[in-house]
Protein backbone atom coordinates (compact mmCIF):
# COMPACT_ATOMS: atom_id res chain seq x y z
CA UNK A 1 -63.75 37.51 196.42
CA UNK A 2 -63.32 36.94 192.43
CA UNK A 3 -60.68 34.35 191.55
CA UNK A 4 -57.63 34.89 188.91
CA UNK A 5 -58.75 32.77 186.27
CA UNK A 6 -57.30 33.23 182.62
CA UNK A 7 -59.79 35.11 179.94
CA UNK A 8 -61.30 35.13 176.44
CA UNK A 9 -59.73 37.55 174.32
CA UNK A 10 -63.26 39.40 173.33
CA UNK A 11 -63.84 39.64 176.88
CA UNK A 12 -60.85 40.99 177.38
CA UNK A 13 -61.60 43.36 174.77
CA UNK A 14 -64.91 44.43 176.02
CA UNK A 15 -63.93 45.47 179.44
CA UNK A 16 -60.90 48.09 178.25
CA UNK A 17 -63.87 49.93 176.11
CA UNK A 18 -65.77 50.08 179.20
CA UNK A 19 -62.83 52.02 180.97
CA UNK A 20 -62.51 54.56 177.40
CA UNK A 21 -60.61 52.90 175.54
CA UNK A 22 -61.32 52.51 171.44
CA UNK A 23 -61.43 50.65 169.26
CA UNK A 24 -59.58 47.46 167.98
CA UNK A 25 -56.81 48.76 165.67
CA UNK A 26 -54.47 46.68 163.44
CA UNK A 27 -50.82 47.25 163.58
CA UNK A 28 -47.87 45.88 161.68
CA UNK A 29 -47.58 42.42 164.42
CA UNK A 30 -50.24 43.09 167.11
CA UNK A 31 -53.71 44.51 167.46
CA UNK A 32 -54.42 47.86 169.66
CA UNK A 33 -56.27 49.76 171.30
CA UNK A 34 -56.15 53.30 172.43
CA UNK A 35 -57.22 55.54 175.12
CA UNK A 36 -56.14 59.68 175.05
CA UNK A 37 -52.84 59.12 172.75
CA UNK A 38 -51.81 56.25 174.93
CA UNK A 39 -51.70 52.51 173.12
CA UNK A 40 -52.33 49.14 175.17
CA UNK A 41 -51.00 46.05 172.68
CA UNK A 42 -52.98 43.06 172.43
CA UNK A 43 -51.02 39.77 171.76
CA UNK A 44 -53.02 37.65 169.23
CA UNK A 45 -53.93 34.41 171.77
CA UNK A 46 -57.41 33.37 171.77
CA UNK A 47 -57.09 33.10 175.54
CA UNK A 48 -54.94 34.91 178.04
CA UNK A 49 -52.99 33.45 180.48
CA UNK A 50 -53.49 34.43 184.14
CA UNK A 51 -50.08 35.54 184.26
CA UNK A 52 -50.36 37.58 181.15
CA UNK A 53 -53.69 38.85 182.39
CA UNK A 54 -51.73 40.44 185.69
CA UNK A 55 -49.46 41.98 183.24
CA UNK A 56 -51.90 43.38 180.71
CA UNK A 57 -54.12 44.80 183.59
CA UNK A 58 -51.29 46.53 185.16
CA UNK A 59 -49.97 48.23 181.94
CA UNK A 60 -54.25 49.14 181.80
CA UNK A 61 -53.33 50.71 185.30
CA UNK A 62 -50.79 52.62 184.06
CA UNK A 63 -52.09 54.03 181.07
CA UNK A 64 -55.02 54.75 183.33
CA UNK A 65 -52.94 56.49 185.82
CA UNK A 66 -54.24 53.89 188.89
CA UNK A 67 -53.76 50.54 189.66
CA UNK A 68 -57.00 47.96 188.11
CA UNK A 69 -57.97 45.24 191.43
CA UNK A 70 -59.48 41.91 190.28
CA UNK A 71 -62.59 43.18 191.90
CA UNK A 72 -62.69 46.19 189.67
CA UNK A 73 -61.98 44.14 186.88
CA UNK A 74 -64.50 41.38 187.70
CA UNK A 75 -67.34 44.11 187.54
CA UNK A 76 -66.69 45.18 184.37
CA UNK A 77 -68.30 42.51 182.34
């Protein structure tokens, strides 16, 4: 069973292109990417947190429309 352990942005950013999304996009503060007409933010860290990892994979779930397990997630790259 994977571990939480905190993660690169650009391998964050590989893994939401896997699941649809597109692109890296520049807004005004934050980066973004985009799935359908739905937008996940990207804070500008070079590494995330694990606690800001939970979060950002749970607003991927939602977006989605199901919920993103570590196991799922661990695949991905």
């Amino acid at each position: 069973m994977p571990k939480w352990s905190p993660c690169k942005r650009q391998d964050f950013i590989r893994r939401p292109r896997q699941l649809g999304f597109e692109g890296v996009f520049s807004g005004t503060t934050h980066q973004f990417m985009i799935i359908n007409q739905n937008c996940l933010t990207l804070p500008s860290n070079a590494e995330y947190s694990v606690p800001q990892l939970r979060m950002m994979l749970r607003e991927v779930g939602a977006i989605l429309g199901r919920k993103i397990i570590l196991e799922e997630w661990s695949r991905l790259s």
